[in-house]
PDB file of N, CA and C in Angstrom:
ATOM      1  N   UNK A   1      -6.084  -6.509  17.980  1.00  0.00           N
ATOM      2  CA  UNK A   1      -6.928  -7.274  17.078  1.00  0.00           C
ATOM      3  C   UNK A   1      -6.850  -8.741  17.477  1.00  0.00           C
ATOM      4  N   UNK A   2      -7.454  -9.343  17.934  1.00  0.00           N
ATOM      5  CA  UNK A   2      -7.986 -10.594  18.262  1.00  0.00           C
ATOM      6  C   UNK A   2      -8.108 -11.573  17.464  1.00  0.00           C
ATOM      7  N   UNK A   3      -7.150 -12.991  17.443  1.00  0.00           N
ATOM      8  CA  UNK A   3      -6.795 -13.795  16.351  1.00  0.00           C
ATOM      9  C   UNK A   3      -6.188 -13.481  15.176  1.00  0.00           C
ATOM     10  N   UNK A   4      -5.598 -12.329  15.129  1.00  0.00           N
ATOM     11  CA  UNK A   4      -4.509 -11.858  13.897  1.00  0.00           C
ATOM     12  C   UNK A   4      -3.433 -11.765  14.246  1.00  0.00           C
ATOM     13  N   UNK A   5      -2.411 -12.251  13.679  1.00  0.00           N
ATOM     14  CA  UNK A   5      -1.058 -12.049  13.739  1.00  0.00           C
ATOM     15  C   UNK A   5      -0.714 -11.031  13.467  1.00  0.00           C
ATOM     16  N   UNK A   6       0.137 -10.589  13.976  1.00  0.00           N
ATOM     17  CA  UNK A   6       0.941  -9.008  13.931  1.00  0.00           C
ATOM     18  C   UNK A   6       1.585  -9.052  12.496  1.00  0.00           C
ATOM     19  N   UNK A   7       2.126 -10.289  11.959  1.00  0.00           N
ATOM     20  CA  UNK A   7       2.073 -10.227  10.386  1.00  0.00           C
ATOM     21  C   UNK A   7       1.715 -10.362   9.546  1.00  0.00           C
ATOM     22  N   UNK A   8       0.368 -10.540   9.461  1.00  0.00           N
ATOM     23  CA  UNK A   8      -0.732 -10.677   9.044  1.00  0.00           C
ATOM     24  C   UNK A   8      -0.843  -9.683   7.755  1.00  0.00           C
ATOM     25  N   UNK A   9      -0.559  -8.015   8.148  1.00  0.00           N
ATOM     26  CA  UNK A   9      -0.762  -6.863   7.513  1.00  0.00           C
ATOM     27  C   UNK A   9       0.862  -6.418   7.264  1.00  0.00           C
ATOM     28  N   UNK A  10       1.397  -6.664   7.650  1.00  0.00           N
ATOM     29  CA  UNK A  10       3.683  -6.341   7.380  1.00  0.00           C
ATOM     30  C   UNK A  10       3.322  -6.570   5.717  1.00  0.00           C
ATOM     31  N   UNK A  11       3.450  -4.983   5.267  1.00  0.00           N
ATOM     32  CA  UNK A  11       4.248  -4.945   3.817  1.00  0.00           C
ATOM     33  C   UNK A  11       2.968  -5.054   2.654  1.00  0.00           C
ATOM     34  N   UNK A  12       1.731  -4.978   3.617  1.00  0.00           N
ATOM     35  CA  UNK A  12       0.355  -5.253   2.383  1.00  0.00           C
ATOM     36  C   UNK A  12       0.540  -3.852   2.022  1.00  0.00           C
ATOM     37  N   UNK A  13      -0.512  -3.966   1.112  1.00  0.00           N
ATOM     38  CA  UNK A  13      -1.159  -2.836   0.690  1.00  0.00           C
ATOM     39  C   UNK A  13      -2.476  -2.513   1.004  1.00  0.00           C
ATOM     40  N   UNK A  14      -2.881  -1.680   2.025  1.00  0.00           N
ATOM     41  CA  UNK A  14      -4.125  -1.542   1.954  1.00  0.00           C
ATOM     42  C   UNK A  14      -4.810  -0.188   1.683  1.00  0.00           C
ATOM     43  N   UNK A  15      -5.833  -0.041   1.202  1.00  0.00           N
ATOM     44  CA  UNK A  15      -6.124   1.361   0.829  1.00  0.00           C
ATOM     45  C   UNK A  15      -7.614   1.634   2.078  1.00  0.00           C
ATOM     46  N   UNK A  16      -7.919   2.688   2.561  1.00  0.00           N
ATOM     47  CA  UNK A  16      -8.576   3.173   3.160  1.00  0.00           C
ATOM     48  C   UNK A  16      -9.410   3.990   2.617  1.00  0.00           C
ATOM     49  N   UNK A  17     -10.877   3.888   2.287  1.00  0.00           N
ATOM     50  CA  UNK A  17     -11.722   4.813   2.134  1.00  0.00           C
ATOM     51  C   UNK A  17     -11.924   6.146   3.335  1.00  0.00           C
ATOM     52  N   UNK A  18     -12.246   6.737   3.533  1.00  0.00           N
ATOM     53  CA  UNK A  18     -12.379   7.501   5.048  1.00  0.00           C
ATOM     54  C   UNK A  18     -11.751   7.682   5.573  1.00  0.00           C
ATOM     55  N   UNK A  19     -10.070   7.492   5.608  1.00  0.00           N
ATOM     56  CA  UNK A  19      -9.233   7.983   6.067  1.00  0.00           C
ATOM     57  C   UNK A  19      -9.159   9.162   6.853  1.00  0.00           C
ATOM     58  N   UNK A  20      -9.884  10.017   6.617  1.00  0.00           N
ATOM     59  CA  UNK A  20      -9.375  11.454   7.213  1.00  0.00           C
ATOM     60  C   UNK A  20     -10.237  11.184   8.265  1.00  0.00           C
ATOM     61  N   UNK A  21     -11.500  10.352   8.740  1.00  0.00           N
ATOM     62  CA  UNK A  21     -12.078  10.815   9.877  1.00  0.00           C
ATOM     63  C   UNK A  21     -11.735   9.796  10.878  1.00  0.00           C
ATOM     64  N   UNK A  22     -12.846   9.909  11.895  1.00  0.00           N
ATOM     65  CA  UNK A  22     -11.968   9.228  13.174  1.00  0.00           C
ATOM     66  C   UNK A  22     -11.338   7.440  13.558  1.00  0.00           C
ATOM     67  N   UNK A  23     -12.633   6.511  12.672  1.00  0.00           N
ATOM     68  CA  UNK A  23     -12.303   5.290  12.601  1.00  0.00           C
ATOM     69  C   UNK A  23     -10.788   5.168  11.641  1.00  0.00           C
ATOM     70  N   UNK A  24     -11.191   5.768  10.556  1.00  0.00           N
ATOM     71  CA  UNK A  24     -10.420   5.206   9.208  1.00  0.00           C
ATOM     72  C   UNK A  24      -8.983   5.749   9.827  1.00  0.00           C
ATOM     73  N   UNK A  25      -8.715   7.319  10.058  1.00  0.00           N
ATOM     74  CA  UNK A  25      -7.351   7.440  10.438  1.00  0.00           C
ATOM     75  C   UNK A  25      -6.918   6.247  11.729  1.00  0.00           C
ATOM     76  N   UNK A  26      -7.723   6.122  12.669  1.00  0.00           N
ATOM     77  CA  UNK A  26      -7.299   5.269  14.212  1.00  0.00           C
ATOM     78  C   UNK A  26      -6.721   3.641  13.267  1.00  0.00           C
ATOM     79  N   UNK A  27      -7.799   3.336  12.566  1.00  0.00           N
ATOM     80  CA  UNK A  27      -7.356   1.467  11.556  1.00  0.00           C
ATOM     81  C   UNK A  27      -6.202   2.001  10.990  1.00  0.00           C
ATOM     82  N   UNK A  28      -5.733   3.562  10.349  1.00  0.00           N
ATOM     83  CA  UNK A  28      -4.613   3.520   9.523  1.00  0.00           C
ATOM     84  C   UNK A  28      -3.469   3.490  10.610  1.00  0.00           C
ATOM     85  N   UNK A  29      -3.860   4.430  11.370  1.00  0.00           N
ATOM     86  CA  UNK A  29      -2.350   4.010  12.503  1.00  0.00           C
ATOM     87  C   UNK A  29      -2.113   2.986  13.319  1.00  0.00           C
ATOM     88  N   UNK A  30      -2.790   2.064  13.220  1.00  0.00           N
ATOM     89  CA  UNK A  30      -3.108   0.659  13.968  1.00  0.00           C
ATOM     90  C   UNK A  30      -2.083  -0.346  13.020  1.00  0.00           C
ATOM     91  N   UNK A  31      -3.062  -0.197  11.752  1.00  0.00           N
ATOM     92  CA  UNK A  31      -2.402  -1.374  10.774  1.00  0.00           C
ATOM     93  C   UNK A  31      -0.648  -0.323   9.877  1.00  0.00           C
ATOM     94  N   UNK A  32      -0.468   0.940  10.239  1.00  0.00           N
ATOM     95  CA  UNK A  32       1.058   0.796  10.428  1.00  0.00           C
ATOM     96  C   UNK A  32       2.211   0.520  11.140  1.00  0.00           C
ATOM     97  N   UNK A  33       1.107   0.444  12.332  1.00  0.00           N
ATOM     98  CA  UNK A  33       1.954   0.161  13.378  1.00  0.00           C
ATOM     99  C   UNK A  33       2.531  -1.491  13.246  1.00  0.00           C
ATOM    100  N   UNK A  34       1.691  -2.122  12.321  1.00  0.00           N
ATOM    101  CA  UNK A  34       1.574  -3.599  12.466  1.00  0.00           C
ATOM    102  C   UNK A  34       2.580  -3.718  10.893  1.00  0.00           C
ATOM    103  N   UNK A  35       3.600  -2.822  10.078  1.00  0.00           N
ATOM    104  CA  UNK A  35       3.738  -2.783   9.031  1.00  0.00           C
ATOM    105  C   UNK A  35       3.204  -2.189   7.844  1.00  0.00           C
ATOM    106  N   UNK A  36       1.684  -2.507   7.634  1.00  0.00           N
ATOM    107  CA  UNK A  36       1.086  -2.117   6.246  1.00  0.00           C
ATOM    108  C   UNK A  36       1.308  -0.883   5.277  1.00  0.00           C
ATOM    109  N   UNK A  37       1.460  -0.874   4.322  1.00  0.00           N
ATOM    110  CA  UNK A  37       1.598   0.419   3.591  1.00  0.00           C
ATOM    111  C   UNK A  37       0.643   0.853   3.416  1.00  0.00           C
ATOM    112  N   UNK A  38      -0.187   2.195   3.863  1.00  0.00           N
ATOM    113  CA  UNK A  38      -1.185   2.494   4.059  1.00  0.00           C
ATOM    114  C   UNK A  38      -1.644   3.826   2.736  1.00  0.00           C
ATOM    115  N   UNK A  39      -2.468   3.234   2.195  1.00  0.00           N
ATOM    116  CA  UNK A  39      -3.425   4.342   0.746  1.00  0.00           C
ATOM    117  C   UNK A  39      -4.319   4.572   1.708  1.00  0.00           C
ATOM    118  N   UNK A  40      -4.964   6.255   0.942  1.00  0.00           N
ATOM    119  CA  UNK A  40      -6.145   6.562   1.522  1.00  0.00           C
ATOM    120  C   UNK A  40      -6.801   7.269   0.424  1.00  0.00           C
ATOM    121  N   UNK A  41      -8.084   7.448   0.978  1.00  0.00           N
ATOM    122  CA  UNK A  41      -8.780   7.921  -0.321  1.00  0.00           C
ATOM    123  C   UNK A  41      -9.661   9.367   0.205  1.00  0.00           C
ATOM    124  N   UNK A  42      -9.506  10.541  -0.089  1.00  0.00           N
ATOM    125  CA  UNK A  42      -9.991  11.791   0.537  1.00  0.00           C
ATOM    126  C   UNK A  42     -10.630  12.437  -0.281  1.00  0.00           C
ATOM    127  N   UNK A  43     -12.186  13.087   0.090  1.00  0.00           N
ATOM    128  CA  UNK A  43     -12.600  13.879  -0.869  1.00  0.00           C
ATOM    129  C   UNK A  43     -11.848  15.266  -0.817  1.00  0.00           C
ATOM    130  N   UNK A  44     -10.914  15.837   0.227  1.00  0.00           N
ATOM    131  CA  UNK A  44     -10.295  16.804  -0.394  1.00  0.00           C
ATOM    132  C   UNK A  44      -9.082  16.664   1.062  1.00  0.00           C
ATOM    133  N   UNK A  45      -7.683  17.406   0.813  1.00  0.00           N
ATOM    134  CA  UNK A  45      -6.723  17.444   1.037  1.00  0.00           C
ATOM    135  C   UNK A  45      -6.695  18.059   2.835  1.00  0.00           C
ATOM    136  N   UNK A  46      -7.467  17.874   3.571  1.00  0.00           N
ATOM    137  CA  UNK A  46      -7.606  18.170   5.032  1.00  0.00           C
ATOM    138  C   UNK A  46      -6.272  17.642   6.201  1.00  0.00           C
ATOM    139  N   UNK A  47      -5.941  17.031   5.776  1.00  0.00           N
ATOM    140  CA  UNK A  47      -4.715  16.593   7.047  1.00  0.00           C
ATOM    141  C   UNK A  47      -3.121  16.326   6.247  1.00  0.00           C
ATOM    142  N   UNK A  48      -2.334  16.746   7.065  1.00  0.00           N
ATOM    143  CA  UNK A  48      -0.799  16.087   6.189  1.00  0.00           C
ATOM    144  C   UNK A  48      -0.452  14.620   6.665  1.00  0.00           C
ATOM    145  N   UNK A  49      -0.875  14.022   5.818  1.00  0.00           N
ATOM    146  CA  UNK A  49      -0.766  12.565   5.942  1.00  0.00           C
ATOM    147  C   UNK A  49       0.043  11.956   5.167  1.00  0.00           C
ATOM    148  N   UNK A  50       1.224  12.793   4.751  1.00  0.00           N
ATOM    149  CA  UNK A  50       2.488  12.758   3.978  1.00  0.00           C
ATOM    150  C   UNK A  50       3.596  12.353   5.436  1.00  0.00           C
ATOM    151  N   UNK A  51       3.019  13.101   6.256  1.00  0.00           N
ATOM    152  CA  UNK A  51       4.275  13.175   7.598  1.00  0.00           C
ATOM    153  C   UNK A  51       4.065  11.703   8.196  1.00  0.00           C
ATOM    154  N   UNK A  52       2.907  10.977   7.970  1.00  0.00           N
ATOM    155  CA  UNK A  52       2.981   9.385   8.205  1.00  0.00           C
ATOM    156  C   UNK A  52       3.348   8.227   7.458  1.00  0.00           C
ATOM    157  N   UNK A  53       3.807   9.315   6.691  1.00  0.00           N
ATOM    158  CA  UNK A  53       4.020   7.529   5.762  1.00  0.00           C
ATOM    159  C   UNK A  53       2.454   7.088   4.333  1.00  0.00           C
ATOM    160  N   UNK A  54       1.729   8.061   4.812  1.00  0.00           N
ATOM    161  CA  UNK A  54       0.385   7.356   3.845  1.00  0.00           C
ATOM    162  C   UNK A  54       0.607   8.024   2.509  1.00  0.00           C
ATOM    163  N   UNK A  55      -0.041   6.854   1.766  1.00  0.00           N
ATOM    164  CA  UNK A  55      -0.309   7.660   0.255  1.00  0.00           C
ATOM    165  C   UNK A  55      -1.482   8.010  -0.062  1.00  0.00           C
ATOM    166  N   UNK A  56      -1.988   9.425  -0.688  1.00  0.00           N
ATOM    167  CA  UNK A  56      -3.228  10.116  -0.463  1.00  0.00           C
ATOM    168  C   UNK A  56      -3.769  10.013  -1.434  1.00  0.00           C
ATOM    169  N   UNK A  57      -5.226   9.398  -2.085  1.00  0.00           N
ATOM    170  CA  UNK A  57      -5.253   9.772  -3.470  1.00  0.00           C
ATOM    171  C   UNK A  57      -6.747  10.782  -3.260  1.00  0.00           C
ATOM    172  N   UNK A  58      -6.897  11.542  -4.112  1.00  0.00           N
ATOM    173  CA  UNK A  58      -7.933  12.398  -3.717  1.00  0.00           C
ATOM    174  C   UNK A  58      -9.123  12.631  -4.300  1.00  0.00           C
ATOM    175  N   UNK A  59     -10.432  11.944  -4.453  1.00  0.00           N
ATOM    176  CA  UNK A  59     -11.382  12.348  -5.297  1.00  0.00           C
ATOM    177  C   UNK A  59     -12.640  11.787  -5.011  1.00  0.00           C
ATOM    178  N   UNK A  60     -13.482  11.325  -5.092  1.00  0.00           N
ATOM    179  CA  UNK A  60     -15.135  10.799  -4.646  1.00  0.00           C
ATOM    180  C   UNK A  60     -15.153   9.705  -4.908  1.00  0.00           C
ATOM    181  N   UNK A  61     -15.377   8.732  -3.723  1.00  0.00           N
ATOM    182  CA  UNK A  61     -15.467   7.183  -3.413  1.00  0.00           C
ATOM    183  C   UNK A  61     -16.431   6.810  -4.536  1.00  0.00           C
ATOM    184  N   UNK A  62     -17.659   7.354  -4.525  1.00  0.00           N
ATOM    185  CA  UNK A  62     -18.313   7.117  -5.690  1.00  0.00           C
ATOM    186  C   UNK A  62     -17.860   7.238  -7.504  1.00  0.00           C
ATOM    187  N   UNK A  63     -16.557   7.373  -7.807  1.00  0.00           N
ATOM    188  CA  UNK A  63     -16.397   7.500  -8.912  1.00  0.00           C
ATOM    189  C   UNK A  63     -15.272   6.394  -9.158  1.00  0.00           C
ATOM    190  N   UNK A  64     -16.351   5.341  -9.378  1.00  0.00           N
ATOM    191  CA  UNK A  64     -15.522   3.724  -9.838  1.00  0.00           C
ATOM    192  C   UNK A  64     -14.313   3.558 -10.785  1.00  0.00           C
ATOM    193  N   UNK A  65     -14.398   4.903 -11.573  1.00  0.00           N
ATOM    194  CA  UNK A  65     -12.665   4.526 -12.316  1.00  0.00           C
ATOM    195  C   UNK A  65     -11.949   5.074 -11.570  1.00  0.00           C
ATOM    196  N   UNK A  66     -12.267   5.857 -10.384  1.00  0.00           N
ATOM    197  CA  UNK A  66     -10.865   6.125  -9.450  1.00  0.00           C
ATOM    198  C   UNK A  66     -10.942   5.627  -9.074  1.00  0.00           C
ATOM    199  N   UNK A  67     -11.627   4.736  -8.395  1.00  0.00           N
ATOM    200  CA  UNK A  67     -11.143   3.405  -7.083  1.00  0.00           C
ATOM    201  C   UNK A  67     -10.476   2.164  -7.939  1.00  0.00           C
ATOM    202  N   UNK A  68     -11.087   2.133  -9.175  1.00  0.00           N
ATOM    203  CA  UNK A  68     -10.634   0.889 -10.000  1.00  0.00           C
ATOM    204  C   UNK A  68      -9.091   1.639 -10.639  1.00  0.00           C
ATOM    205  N   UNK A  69      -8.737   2.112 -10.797  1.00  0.00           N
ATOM    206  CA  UNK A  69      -7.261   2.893 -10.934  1.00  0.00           C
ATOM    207  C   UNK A  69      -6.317   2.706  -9.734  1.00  0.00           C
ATOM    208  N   UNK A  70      -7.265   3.531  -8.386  1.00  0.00           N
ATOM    209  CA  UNK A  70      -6.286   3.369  -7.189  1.00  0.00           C
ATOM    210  C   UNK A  70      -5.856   1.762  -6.676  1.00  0.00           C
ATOM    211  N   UNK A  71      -6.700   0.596  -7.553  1.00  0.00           N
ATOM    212  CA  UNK A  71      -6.472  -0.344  -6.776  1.00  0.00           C
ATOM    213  C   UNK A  71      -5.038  -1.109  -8.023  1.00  0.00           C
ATOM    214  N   UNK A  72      -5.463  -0.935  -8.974  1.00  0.00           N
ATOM    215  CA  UNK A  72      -4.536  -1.597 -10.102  1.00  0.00           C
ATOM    216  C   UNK A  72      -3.353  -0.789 -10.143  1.00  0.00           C
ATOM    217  N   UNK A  73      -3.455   0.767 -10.119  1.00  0.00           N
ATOM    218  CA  UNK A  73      -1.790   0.924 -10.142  1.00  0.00           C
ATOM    219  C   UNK A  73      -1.358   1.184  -8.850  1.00  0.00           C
ATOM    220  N   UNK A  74      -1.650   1.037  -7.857  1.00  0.00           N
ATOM    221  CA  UNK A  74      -1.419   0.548  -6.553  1.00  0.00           C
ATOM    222  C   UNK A  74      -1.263  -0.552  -6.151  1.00  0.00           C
ATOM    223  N   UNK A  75      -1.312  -1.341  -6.376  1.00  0.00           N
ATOM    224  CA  UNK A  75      -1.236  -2.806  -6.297  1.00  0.00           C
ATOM    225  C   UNK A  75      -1.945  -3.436  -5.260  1.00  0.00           C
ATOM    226  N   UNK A  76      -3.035  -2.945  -5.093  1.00  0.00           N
ATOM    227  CA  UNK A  76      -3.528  -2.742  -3.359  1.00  0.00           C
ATOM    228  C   UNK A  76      -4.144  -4.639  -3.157  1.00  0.00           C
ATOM    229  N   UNK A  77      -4.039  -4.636  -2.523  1.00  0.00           N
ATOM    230  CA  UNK A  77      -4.302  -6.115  -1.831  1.00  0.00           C
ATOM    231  C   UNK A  77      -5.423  -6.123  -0.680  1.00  0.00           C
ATOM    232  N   UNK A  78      -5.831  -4.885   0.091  1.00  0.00           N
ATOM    233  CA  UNK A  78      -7.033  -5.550   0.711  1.00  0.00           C
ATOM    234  C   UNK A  78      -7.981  -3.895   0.633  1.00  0.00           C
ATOM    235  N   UNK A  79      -8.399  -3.543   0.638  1.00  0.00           N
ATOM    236  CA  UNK A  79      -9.440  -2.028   0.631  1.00  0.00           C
ATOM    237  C   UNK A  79     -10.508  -2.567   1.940  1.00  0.00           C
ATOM    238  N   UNK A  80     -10.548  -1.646   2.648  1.00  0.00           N
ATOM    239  CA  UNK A  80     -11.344  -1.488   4.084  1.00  0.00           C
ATOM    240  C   UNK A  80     -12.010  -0.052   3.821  1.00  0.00           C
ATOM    241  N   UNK A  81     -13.464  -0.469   3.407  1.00  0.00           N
ATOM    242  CA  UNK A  81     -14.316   0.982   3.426  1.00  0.00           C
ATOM    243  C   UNK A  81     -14.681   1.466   5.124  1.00  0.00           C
ATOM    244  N   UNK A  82     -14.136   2.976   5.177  1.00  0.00           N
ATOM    245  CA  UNK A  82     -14.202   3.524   6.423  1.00  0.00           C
ATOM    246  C   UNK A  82     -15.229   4.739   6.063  1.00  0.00           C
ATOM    247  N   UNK A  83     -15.548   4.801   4.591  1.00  0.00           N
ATOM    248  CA  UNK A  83     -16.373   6.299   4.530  1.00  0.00           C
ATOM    249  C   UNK A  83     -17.680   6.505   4.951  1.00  0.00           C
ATOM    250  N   UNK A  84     -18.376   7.628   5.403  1.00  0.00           N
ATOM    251  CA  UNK A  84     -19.602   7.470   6.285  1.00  0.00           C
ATOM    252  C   UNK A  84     -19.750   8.718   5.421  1.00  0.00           C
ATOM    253  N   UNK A  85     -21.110   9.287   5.280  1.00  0.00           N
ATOM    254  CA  UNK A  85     -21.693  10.369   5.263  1.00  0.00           C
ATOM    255  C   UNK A  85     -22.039  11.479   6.910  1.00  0.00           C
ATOM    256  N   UNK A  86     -21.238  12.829   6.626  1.00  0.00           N
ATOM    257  CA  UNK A  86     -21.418  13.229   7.789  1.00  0.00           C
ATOM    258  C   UNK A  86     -22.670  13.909   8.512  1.00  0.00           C
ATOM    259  N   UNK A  87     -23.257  14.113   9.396  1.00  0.00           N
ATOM    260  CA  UNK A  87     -24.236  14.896   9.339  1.00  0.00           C
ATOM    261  C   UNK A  87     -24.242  15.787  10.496  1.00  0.00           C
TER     262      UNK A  87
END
């Protein structure tokens, strides 16, 4: 990443929309590698992403009291939407 400090992300919180597919997981193992505590957000339970370190929460990006939940009792500090519609 170009002009970011490697501590930049050490110890945030960030939550990931899209996690399970190919951008969102590649940014989640990027920015742990760099520290971050990594949330993700999945419409259903497809990968063990327990064995990395991530915290999974599971339900439809579109349903604003779960994202507004995952961010307040998470304490999340930056959210990076990775979700795409597949086709």
């Amino acid at each position: 990443m170009i002009g970011i400090s490697n501590n930049m992300f050490k110890e945030k919180k960030i939550l990931i929309t899209g996690i399970s597919g190919f951008l969102g997981s590649s940014l989640a193992s990027r920015l742990a590698e760099l520290g971050a505590d990594i949330y993700g957000i999945v419409r259903e339970q497809v990968c063990d992403f327990a064995n990395r370190g991530y915290k999974i929460i599971t339900g439809d990006i579109q349903d604003i009291a779960l994202i507004r939940r995952a961010i307040v009792e998470n304490e999340i500090e930056i959210c990076l939407h990775m979700a795409a519609i597949a086709t």
